[in-house]
PDB file of N, CA and C in Angstrom:
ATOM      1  N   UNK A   1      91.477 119.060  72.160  1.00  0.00           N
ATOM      2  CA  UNK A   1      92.176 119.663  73.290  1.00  0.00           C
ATOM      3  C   UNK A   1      93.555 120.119  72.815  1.00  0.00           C
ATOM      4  N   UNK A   2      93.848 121.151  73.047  1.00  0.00           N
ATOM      5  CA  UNK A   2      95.214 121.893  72.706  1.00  0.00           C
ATOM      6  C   UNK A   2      96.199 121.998  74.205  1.00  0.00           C
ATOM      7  N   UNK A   3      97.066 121.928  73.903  1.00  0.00           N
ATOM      8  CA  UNK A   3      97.951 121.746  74.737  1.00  0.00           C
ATOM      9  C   UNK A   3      98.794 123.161  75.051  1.00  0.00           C
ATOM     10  N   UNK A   4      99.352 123.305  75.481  1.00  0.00           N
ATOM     11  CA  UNK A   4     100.272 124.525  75.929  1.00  0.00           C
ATOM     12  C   UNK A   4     100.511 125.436  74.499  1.00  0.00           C
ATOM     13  N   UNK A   5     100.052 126.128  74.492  1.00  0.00           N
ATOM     14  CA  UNK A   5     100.346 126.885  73.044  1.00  0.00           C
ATOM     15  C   UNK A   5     101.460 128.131  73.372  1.00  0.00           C
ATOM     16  N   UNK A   6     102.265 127.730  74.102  1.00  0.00           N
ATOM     17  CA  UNK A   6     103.251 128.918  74.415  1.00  0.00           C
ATOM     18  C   UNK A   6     104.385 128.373  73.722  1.00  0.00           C
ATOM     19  N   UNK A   7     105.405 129.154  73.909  1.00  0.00           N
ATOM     20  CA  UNK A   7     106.597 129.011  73.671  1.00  0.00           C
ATOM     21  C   UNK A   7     107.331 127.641  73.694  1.00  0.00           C
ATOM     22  N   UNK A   8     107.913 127.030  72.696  1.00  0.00           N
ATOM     23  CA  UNK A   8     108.674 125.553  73.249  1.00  0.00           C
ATOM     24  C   UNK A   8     109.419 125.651  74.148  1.00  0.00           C
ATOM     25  N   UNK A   9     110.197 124.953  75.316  1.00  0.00           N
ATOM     26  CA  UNK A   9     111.058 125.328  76.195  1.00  0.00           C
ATOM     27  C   UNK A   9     111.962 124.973  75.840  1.00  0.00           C
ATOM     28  N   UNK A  10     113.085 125.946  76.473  1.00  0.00           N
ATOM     29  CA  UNK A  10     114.180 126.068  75.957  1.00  0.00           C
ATOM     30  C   UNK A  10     115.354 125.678  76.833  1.00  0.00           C
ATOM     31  N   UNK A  11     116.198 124.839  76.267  1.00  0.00           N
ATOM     32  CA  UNK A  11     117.162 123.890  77.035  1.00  0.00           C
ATOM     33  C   UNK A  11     117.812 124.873  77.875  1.00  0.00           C
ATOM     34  N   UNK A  12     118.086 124.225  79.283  1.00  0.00           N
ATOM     35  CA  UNK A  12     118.961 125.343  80.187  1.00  0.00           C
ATOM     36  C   UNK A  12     120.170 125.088  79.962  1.00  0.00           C
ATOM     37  N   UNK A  13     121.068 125.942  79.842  1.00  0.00           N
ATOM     38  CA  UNK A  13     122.256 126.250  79.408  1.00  0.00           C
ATOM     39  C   UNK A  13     123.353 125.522  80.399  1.00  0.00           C
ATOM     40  N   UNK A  14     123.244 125.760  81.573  1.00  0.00           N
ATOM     41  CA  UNK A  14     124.162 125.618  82.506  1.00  0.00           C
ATOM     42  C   UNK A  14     124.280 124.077  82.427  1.00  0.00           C
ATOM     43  N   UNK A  15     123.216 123.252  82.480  1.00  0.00           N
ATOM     44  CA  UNK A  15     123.548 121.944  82.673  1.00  0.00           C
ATOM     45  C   UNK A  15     123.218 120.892  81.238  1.00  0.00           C
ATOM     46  N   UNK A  16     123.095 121.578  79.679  1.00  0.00           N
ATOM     47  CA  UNK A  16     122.646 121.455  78.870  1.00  0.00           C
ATOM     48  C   UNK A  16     121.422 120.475  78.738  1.00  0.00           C
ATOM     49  N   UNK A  17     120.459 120.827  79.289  1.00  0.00           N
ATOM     50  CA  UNK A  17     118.632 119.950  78.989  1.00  0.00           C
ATOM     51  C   UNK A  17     118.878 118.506  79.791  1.00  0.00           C
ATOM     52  N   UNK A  18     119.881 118.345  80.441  1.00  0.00           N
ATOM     53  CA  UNK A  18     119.984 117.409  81.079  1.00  0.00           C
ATOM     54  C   UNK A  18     119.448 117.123  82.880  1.00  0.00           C
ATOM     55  N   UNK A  19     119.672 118.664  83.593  1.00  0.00           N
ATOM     56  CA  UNK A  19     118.814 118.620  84.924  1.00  0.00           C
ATOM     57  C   UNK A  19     119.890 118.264  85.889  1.00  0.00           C
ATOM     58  N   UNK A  20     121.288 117.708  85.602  1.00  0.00           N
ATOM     59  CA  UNK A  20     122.042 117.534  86.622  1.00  0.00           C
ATOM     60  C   UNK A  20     123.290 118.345  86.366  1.00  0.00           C
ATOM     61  N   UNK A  21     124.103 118.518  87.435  1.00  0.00           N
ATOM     62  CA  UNK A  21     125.289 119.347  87.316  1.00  0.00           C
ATOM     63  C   UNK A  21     126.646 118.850  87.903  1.00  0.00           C
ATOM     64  N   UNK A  22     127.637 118.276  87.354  1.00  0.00           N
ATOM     65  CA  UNK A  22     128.247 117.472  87.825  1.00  0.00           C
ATOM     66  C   UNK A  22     129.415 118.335  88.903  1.00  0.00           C
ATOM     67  N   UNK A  23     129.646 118.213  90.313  1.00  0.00           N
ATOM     68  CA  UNK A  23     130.034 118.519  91.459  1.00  0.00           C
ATOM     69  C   UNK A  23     131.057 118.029  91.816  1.00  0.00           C
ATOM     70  N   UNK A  24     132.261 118.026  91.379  1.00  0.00           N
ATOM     71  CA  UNK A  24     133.266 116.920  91.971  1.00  0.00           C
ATOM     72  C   UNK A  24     133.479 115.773  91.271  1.00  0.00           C
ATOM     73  N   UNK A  25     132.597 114.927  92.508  1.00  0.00           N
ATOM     74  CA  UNK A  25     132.558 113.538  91.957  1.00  0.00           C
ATOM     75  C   UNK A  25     130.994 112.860  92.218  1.00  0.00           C
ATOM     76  N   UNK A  26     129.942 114.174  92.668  1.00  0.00           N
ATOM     77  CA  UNK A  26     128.548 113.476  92.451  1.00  0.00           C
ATOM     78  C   UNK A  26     127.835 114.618  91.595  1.00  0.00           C
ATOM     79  N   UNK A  27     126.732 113.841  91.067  1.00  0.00           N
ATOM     80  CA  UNK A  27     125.880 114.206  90.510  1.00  0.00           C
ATOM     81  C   UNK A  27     124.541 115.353  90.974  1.00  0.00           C
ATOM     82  N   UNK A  28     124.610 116.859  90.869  1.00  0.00           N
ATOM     83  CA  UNK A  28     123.610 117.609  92.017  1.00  0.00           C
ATOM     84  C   UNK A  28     122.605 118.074  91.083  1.00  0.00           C
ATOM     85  N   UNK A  29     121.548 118.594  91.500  1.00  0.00           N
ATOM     86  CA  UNK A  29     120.622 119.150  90.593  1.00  0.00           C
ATOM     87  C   UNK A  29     120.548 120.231  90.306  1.00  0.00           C
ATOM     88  N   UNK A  30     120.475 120.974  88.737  1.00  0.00           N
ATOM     89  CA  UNK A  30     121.098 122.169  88.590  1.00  0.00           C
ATOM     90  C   UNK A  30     120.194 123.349  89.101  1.00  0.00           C
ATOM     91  N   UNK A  31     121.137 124.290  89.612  1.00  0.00           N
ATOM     92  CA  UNK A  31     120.319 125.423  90.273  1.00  0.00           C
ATOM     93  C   UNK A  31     119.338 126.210  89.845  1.00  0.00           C
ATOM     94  N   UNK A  32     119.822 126.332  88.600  1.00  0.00           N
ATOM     95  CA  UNK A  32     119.312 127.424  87.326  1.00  0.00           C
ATOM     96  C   UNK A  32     118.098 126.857  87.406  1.00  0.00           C
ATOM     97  N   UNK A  33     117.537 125.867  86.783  1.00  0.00           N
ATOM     98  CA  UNK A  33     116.416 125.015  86.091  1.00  0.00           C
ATOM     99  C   UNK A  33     115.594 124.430  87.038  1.00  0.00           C
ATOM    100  N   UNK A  34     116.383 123.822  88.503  1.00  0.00           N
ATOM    101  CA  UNK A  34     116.047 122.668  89.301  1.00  0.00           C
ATOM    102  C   UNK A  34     115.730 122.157  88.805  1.00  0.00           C
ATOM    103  N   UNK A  35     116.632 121.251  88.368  1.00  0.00           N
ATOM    104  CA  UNK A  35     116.385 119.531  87.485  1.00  0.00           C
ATOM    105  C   UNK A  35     115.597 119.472  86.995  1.00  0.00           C
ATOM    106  N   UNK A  36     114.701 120.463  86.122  1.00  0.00           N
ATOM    107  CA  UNK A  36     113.963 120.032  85.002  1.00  0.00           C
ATOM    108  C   UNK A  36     115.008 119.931  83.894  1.00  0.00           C
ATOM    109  N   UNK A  37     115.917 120.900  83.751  1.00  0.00           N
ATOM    110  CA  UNK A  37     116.339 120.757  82.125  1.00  0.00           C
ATOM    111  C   UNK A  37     115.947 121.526  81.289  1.00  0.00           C
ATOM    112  N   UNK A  38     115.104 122.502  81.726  1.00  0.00           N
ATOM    113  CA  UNK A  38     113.948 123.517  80.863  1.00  0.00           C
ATOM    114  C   UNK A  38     114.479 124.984  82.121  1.00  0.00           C
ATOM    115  N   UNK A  39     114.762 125.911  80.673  1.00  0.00           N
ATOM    116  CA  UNK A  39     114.044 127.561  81.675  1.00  0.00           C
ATOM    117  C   UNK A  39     113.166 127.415  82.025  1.00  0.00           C
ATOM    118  N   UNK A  40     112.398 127.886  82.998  1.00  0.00           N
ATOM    119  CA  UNK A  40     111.623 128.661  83.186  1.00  0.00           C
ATOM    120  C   UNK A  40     110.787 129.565  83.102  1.00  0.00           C
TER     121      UNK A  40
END
């Protein structure tokens, strides 16, 4: 069984591969990606 043979994903920039975006003083989920951490 082969798995996704596309492209590796590629870290989202805005919140660097991490999925959160820091707001102040809480933690939100980034818009770009929605908290995956991955483009799209």
């Amino acid at each position: 069984m082969q798995k996704n043979a596309g492209k590796p994903k590629q870290k989202c920039s805005n919140c660097e591969g991490k999925g959160l975006v820091k707001k102040g003083d809480k933690k939100v989920k980034c818009q770009r990606c929605g908290g995956t951490g991955f483009k799209s």
